[in-house]
C-alpha atoms as a PDB file:
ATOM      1  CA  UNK A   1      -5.854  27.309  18.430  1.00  0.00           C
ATOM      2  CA  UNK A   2      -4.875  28.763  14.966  1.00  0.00           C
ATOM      3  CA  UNK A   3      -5.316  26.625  11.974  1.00  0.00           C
ATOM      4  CA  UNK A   4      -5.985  26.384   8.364  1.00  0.00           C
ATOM      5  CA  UNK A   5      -9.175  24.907   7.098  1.00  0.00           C
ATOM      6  CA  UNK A   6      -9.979  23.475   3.435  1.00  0.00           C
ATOM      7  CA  UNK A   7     -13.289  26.137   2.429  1.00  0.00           C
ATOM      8  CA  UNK A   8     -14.753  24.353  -0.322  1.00  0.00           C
ATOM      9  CA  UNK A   9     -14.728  27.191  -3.611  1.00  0.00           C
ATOM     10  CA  UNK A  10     -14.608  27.658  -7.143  1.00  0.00           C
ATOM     11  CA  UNK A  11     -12.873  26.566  -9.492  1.00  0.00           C
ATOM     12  CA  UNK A  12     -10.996  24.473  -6.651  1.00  0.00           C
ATOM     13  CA  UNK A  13     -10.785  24.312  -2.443  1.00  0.00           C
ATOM     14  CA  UNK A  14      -8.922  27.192  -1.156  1.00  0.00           C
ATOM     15  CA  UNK A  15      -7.348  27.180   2.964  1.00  0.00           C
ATOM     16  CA  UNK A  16      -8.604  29.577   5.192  1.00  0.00           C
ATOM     17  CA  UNK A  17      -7.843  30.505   8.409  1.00  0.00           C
ATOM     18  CA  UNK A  18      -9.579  29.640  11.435  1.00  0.00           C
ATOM     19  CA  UNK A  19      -9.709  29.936  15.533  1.00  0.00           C
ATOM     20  CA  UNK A  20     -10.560  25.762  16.186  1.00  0.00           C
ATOM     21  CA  UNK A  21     -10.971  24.283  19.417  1.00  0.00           C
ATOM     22  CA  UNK A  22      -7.455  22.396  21.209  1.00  0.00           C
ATOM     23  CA  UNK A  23      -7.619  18.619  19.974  1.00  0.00           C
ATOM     24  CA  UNK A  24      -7.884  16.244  23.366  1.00  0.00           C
ATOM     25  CA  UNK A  25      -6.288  13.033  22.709  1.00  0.00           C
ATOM     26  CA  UNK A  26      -8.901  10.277  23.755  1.00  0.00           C
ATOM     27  CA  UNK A  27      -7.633   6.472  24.567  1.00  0.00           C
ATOM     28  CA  UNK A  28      -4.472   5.769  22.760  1.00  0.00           C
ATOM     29  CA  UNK A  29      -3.943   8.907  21.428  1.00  0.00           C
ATOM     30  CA  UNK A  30      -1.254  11.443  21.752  1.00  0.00           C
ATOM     31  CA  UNK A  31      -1.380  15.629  21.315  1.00  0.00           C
ATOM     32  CA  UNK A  32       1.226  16.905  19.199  1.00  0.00           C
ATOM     33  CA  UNK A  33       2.432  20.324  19.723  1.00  0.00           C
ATOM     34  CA  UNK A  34       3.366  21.420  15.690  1.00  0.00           C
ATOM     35  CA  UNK A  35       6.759  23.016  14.453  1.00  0.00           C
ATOM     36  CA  UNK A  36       6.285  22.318  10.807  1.00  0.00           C
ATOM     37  CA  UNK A  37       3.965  20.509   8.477  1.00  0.00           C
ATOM     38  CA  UNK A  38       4.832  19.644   4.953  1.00  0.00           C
ATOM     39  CA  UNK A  39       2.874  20.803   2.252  1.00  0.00           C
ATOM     40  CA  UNK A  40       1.031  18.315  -0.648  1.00  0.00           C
ATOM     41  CA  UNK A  41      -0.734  21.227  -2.931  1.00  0.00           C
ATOM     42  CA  UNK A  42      -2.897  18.056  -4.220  1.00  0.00           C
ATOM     43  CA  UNK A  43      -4.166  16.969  -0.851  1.00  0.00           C
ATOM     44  CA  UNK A  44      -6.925  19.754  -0.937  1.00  0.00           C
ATOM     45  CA  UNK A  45      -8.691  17.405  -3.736  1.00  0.00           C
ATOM     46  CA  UNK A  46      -8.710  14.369  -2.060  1.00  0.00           C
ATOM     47  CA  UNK A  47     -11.230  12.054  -1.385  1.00  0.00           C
ATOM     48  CA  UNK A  48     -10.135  12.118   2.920  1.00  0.00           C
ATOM     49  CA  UNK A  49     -10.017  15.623   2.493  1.00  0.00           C
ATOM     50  CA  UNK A  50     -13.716  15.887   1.542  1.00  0.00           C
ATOM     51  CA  UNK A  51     -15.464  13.207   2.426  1.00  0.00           C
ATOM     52  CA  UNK A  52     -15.637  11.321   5.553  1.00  0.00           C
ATOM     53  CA  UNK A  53     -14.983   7.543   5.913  1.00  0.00           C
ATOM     54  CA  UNK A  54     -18.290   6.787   6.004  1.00  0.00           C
ATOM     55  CA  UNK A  55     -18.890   9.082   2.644  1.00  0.00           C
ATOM     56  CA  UNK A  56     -20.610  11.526   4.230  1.00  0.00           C
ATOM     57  CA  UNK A  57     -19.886  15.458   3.260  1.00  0.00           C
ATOM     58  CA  UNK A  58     -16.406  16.935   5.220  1.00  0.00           C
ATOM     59  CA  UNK A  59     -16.209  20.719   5.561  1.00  0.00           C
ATOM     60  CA  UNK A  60     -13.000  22.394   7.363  1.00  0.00           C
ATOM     61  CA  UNK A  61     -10.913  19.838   6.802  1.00  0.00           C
ATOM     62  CA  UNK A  62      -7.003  20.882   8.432  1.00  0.00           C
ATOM     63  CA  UNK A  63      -4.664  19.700   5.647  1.00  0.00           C
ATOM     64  CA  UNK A  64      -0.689  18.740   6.223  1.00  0.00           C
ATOM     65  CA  UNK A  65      -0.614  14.673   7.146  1.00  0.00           C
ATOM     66  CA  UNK A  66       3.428  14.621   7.721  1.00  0.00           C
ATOM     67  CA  UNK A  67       4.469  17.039  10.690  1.00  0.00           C
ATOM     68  CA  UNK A  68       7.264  17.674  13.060  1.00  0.00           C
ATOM     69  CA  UNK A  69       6.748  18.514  16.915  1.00  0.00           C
ATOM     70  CA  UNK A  70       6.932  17.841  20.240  1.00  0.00           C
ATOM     71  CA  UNK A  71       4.647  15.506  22.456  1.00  0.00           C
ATOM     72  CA  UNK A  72       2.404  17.864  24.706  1.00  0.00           C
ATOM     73  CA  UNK A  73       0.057  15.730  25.893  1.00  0.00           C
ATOM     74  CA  UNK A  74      -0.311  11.602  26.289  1.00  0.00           C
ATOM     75  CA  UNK A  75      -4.147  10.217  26.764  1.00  0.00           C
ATOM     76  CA  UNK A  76      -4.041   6.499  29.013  1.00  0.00           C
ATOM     77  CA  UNK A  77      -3.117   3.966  26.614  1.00  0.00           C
ATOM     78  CA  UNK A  78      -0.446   5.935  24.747  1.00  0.00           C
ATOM     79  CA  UNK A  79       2.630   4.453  25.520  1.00  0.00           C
ATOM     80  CA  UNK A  80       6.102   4.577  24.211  1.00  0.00           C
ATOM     81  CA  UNK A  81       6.684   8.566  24.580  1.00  0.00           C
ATOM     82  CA  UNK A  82       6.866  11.424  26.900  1.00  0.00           C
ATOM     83  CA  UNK A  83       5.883  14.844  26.844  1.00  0.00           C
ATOM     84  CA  UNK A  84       8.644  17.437  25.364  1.00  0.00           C
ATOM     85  CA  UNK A  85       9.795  14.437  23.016  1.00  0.00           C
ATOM     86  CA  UNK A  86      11.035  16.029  19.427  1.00  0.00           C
ATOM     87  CA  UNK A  87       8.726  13.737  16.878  1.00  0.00           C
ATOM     88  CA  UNK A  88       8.063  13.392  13.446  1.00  0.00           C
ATOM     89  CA  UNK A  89       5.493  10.957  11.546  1.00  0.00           C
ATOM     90  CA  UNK A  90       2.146  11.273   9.985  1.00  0.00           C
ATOM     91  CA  UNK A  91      -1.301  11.110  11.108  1.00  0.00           C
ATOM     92  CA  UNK A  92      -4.969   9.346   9.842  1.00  0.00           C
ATOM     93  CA  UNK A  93      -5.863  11.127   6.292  1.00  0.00           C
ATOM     94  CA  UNK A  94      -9.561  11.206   7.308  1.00  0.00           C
ATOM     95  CA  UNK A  95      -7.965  13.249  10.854  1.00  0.00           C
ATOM     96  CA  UNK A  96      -7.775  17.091  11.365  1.00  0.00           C
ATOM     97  CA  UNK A  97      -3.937  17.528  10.034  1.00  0.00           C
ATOM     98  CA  UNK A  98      -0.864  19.662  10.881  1.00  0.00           C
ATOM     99  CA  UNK A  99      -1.790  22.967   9.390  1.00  0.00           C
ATOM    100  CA  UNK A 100      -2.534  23.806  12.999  1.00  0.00           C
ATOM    101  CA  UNK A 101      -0.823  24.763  16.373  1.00  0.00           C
ATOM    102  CA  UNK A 102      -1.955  21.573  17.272  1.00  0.00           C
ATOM    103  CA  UNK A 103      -2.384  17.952  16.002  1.00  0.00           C
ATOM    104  CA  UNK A 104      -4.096  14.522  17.052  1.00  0.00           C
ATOM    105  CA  UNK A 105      -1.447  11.129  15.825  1.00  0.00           C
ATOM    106  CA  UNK A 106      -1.337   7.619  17.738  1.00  0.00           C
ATOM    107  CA  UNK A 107       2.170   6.032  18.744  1.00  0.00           C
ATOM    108  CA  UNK A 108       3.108   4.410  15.890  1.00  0.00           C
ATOM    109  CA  UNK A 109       2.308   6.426  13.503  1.00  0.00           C
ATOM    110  CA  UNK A 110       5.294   8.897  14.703  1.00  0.00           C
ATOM    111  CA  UNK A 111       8.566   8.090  16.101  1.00  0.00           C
ATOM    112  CA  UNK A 112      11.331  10.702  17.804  1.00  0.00           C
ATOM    113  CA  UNK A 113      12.926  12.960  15.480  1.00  0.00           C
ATOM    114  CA  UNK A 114      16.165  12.469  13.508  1.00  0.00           C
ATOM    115  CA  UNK A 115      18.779  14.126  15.649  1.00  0.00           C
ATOM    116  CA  UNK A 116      20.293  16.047  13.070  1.00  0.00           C
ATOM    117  CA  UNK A 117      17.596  17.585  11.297  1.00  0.00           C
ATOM    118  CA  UNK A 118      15.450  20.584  12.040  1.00  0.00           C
ATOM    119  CA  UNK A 119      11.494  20.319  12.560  1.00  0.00           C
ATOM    120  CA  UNK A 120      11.400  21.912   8.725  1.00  0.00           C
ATOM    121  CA  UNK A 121      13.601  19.593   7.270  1.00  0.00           C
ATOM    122  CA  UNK A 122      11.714  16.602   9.465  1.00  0.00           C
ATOM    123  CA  UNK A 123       8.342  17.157   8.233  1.00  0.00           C
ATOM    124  CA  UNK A 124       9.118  16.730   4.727  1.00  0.00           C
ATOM    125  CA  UNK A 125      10.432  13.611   5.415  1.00  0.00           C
ATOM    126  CA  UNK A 126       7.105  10.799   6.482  1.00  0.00           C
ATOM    127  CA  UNK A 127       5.533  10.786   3.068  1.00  0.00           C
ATOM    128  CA  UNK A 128       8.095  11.120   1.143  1.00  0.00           C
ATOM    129  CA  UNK A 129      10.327   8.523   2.591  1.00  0.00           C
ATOM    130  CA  UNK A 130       7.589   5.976   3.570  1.00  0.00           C
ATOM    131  CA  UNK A 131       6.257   6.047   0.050  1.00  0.00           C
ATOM    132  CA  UNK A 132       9.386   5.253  -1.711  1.00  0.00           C
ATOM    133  CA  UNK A 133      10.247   2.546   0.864  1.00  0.00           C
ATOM    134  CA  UNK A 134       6.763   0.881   0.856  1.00  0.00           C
ATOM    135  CA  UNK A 135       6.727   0.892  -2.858  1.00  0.00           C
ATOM    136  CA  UNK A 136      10.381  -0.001  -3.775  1.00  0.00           C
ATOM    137  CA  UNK A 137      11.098  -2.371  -0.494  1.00  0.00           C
ATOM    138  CA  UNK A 138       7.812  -3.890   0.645  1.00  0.00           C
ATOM    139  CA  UNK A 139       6.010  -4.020  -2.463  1.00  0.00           C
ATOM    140  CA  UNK A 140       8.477  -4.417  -5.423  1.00  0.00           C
ATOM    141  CA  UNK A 141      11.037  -6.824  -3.492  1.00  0.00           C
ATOM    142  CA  UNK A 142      13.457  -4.322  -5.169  1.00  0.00           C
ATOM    143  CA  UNK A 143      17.381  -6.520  -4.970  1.00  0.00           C
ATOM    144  CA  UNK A 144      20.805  -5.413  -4.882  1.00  0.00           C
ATOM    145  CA  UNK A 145      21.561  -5.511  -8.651  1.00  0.00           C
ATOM    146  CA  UNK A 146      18.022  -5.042 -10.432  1.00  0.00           C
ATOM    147  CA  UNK A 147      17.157  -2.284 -12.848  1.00  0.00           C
ATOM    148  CA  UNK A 148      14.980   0.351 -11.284  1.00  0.00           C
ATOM    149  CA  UNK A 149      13.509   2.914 -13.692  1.00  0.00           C
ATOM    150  CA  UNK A 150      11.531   5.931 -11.067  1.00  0.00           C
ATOM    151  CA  UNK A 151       9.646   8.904 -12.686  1.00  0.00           C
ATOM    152  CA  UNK A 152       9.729  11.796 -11.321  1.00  0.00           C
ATOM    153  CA  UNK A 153      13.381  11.271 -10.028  1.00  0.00           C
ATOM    154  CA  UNK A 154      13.235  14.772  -8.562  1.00  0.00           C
ATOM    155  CA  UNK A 155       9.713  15.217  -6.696  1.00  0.00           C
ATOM    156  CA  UNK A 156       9.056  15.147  -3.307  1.00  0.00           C
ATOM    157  CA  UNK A 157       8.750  11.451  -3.381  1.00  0.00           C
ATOM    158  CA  UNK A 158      11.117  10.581  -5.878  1.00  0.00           C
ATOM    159  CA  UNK A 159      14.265  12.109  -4.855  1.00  0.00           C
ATOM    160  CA  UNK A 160      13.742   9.505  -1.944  1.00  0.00           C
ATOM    161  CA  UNK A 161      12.947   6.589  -4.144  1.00  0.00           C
ATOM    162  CA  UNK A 162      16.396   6.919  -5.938  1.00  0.00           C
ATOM    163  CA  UNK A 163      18.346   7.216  -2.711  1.00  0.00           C
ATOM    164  CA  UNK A 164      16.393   4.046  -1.326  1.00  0.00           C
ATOM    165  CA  UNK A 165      17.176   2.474  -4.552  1.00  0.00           C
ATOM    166  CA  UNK A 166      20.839   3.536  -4.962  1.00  0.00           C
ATOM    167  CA  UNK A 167      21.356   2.753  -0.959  1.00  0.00           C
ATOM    168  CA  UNK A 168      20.164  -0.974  -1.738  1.00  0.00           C
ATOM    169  CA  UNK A 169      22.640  -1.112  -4.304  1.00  0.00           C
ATOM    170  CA  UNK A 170      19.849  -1.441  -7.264  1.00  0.00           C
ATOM    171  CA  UNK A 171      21.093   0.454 -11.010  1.00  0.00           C
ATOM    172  CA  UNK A 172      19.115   3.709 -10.932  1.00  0.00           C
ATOM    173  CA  UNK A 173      17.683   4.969 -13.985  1.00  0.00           C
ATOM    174  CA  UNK A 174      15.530   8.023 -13.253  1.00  0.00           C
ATOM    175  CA  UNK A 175      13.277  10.418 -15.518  1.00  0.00           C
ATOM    176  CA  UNK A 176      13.558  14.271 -14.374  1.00  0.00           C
ATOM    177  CA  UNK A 177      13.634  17.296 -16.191  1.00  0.00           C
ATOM    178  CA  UNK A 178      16.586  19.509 -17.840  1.00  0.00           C
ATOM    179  CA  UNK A 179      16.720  21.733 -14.714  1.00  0.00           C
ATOM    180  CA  UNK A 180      17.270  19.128 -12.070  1.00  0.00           C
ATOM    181  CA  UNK A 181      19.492  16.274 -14.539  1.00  0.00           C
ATOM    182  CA  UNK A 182      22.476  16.728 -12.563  1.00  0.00           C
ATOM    183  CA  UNK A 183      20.478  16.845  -9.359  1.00  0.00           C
ATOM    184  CA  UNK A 184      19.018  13.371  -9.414  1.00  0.00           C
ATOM    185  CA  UNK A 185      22.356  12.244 -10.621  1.00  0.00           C
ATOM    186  CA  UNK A 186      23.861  13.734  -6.761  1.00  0.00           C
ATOM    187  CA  UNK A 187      21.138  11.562  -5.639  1.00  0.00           C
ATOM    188  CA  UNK A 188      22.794   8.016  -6.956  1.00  0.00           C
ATOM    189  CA  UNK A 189      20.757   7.867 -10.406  1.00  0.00           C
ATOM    190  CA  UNK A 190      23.570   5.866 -12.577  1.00  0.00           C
ATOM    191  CA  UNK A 191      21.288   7.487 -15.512  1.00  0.00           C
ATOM    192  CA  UNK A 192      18.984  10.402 -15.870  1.00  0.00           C
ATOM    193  CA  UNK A 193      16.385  10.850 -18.656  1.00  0.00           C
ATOM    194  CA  UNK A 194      15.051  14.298 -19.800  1.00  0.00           C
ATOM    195  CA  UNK A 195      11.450  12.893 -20.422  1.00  0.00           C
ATOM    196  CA  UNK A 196      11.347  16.381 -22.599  1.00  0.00           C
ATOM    197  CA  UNK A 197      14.504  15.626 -25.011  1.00  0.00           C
ATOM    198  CA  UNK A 198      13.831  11.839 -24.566  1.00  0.00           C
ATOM    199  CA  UNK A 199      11.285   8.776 -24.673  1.00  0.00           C
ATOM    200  CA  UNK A 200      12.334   6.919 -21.643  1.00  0.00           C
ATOM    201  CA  UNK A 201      10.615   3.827 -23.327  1.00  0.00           C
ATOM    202  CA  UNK A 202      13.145   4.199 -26.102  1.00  0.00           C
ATOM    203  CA  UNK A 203      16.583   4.444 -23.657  1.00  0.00           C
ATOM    204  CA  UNK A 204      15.182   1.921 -20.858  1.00  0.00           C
ATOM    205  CA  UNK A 205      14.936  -1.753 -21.671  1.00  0.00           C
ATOM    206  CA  UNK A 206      14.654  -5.174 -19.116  1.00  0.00           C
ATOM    207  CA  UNK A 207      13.679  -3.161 -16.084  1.00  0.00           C
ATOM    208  CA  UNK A 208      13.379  -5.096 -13.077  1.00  0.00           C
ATOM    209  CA  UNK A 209      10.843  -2.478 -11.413  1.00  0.00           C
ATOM    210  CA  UNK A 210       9.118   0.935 -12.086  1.00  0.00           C
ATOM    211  CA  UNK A 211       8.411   2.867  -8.949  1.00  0.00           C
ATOM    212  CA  UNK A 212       6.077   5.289 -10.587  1.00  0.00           C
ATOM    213  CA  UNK A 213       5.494   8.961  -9.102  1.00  0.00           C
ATOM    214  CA  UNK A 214       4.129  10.833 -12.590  1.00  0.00           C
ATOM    215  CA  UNK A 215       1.210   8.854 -13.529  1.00  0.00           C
ATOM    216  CA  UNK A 216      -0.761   9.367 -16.807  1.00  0.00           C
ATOM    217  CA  UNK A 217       0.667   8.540 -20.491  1.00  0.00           C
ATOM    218  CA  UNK A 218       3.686   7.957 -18.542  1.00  0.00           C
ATOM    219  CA  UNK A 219       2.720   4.803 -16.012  1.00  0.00           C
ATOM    220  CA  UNK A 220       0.737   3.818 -19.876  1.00  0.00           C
ATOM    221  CA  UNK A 221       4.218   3.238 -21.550  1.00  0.00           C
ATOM    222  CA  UNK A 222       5.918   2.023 -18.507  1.00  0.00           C
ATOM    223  CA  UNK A 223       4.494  -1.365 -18.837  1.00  0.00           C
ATOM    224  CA  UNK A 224       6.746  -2.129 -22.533  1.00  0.00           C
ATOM    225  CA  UNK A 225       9.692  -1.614 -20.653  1.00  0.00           C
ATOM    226  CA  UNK A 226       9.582  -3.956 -17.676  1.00  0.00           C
ATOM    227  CA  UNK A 227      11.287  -7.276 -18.067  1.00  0.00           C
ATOM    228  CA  UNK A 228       9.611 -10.971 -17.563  1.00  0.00           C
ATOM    229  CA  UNK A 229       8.496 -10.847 -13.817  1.00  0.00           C
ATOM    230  CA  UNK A 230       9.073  -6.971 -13.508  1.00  0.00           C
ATOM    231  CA  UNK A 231       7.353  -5.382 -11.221  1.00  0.00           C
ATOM    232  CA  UNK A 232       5.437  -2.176 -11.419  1.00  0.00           C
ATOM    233  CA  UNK A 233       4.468  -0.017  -8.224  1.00  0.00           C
ATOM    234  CA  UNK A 234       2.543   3.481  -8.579  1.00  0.00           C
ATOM    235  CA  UNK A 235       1.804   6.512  -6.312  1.00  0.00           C
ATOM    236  CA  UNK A 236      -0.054   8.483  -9.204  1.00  0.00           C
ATOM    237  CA  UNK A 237      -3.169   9.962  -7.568  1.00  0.00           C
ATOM    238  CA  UNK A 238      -5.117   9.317 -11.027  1.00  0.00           C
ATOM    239  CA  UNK A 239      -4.645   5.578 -11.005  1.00  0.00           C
ATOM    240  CA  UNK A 240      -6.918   5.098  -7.844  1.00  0.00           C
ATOM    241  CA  UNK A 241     -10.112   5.268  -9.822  1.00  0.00           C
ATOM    242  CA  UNK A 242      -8.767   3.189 -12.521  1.00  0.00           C
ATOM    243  CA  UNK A 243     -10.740   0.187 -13.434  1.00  0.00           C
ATOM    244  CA  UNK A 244      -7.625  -1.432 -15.246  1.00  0.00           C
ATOM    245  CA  UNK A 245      -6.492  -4.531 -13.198  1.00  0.00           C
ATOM    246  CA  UNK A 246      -2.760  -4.093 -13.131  1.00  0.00           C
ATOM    247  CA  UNK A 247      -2.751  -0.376 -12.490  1.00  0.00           C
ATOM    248  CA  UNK A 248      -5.180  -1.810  -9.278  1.00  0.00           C
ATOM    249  CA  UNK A 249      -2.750  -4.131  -8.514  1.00  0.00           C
ATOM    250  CA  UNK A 250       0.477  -1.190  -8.630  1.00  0.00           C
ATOM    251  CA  UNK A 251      -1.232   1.530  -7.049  1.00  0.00           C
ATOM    252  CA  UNK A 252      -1.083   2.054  -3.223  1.00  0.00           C
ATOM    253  CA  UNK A 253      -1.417   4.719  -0.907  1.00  0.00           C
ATOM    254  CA  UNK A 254       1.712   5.172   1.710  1.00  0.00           C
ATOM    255  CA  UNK A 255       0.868   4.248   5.641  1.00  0.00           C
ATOM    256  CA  UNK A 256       2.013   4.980   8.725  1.00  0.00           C
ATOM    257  CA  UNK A 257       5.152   2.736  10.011  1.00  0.00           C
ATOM    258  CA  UNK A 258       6.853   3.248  12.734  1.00  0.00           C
ATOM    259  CA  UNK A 259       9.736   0.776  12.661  1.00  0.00           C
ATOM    260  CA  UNK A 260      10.109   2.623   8.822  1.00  0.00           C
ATOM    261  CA  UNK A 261      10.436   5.803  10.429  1.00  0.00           C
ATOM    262  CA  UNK A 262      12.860   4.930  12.685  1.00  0.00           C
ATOM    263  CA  UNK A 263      15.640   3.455  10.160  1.00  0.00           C
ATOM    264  CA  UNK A 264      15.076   6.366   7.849  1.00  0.00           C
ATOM    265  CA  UNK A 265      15.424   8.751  11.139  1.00  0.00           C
ATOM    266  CA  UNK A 266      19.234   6.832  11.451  1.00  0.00           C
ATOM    267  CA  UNK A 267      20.108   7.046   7.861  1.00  0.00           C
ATOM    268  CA  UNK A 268      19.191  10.886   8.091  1.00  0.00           C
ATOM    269  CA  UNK A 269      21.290  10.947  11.238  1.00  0.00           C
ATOM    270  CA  UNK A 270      24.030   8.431   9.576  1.00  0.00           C
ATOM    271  CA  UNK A 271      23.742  11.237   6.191  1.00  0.00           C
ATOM    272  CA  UNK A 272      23.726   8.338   3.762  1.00  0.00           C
ATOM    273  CA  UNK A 273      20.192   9.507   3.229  1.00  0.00           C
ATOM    274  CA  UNK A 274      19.413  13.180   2.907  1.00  0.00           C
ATOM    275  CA  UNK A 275      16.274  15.668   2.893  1.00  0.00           C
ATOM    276  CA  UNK A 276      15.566  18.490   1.003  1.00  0.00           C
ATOM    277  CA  UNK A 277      13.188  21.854   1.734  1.00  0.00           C
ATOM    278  CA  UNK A 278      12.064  23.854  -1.002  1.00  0.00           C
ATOM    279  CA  UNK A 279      10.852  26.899   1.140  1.00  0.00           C
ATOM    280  CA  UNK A 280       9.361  27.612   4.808  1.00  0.00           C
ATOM    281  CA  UNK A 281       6.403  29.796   4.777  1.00  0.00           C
ATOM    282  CA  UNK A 282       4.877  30.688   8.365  1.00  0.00           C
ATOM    283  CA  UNK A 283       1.392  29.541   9.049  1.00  0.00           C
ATOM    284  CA  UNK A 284      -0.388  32.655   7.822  1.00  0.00           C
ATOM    285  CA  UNK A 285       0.877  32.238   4.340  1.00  0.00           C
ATOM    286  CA  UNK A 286      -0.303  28.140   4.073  1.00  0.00           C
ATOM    287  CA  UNK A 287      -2.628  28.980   1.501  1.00  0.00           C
ATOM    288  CA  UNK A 288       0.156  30.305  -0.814  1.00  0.00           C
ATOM    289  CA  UNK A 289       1.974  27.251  -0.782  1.00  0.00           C
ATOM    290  CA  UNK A 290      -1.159  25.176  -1.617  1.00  0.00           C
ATOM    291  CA  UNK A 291      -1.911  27.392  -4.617  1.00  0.00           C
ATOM    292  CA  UNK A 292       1.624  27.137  -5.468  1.00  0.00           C
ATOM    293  CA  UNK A 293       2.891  30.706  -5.804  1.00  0.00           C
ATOM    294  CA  UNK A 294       5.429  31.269  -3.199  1.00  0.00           C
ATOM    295  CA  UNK A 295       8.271  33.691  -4.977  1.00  0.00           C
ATOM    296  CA  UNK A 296      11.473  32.128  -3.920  1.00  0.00           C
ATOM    297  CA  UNK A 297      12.276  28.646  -3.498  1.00  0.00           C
ATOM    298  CA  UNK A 298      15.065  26.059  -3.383  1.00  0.00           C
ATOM    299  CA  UNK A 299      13.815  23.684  -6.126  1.00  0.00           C
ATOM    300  CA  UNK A 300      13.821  20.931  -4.337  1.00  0.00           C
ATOM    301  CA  UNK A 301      12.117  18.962  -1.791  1.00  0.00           C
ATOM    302  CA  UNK A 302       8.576  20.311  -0.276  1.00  0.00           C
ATOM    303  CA  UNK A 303       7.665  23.456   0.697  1.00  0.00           C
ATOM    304  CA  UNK A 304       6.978  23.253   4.455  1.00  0.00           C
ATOM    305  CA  UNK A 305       4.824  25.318   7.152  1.00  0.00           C
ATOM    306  CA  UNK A 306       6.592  26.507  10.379  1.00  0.00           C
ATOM    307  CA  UNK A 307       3.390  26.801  12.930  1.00  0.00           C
ATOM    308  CA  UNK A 308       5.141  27.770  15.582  1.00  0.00           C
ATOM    309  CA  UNK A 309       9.403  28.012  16.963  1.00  0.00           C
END
């Protein structure tokens, strides 16, 4: 099958292209014929990406861990589908991903695609979506009524998080820049900081949480504004190898959920939640999207991969 594989280069890992063997699903596992795979340029750097759980050297790595598809094979043990189902979800980071005609996932990491959404506009939705609803929802406790402060209002993540946090009736304050102000404010943001015009420490005071996407001298300050038994959650790829306690304590890393996957699939379908695609780019031109330097985009969302119609 056709895929893209991480080739290890200088100054960083570049995607290639490659003729791979099919996937077989073993036990438990289901084959996943790929429509589109969203793109996370920073994924190429990653520890999954490169090493192997064991921490052994991983070359040819397929990148792309949120797809959209159909079901084209089951393996015994992998209930809960049938082949031709329309799917979207995420697979294992240390697995081959869904810069490929084909991809390996297990039932629950994936449930049946939101009826009113194309494969393109599905695949940049399992990250994304899971993220903001793991941090804000199961780790933050985030309540109807609490101050929620998100940087990075208008990333790939965080144009989620303030729809999750608008939808559960929180007060949104966001950080974004100039360009996409009035953008995060469509979202439900009741306020939107330009972190370029503005300190966000200086215009945000008794936050109830900080769902934190940036990262940085940013996450640094965030901890002056929270309120007596805030609570601070943080996605920021830099804060895993941080040997401060309470960055430990807020970082996490987003994971499969099926059940998750399904209620954001109805409030997709319901439009009181809504995705976003920056470009499509067909598989052949992967590589551009990593390095970032597509020449036309949206401005919003993720840039996805169509493998195949």
């Amino acid at each position: 099958m056709k895929a893209m594989e991480v080739n290890p280069s200088k100054p960083g890992p570049v995607l290639i292209a490659a003729n791979i063997p099919q996937p077989e699903p073993a036990d438990g596992e289901l084959l996943i014929r790929v429509r589109a795979a969203g793109v996370t340029p920073t994924e190429l750097l990653w520890s999954p990406t490169t090493r192997t759980k064991t921490g052994a050297v991983r070359t040819g790595a397929v990148p792309g861990h949120e797809f959209s598809g159909l079901v084209a094979a089951l393996a015994p043990g992998a209930g809960g589908f049938n082949v031709g189902d329309e799917i979207y979800g995420m697979n294992d980071w240390f697995a081959d991903g869904a810069t490929a005609e084909f991809c390996l996932t297990l039932p629950q990491n994936i449930a049946l695609k939101p009826k009113s959404l194309s494969h393109e506009f599905a695949a940049t939705v399992p990250i994304g979506a899971l993220s903001a609803w793991q941090g804000l929802l199961d780790r933050a406790k985030t309540q109807a009524g609490e101050r929620v402060l998100i940087h990075g209002g208008a990333g790939a993540v965080g144009l989620f998080a303030v729809q999750l946090a608008h939808l559960h009736g929180a007060y949104v304050i966001a950080t974004s820049s100039s360009a996409n102000l009035d953008f995060v404010k469509q979202l439900g943001a009741d306020e939107v900081i330009d972190y370029k015009k503005s300190r966000f420490d200086d215009r945000a005071e008794k936050v109830d949480v900080v769902f934190d996407a940036v990262g940085g001298e940013t996450l640094d300050r965030s901890w002056a504004v929270l309120k007596t038994g805030g609570r601070l959650v943080t996605i920021a790829a830099d804060s895993e190898s941080t040997r401060d306690q309470r960055v430990k304590d807020a970082f996490f890393i987003v994971e499969p959920d099926q059940e998750q996957l399904i209620a954001v699939a109805k409030l997709l379908d319901a439009g009181t939640l809504k995705a976003f695609v920056n470009a499509v780019v067909p598989l052949d031109k992967a590589p551009d999207a990593y390095n970032k330097v597509l020449p036309e985009t949206q401005g919003h969302g993720k840039v996805v991969v169509s493998v195949s119609p």
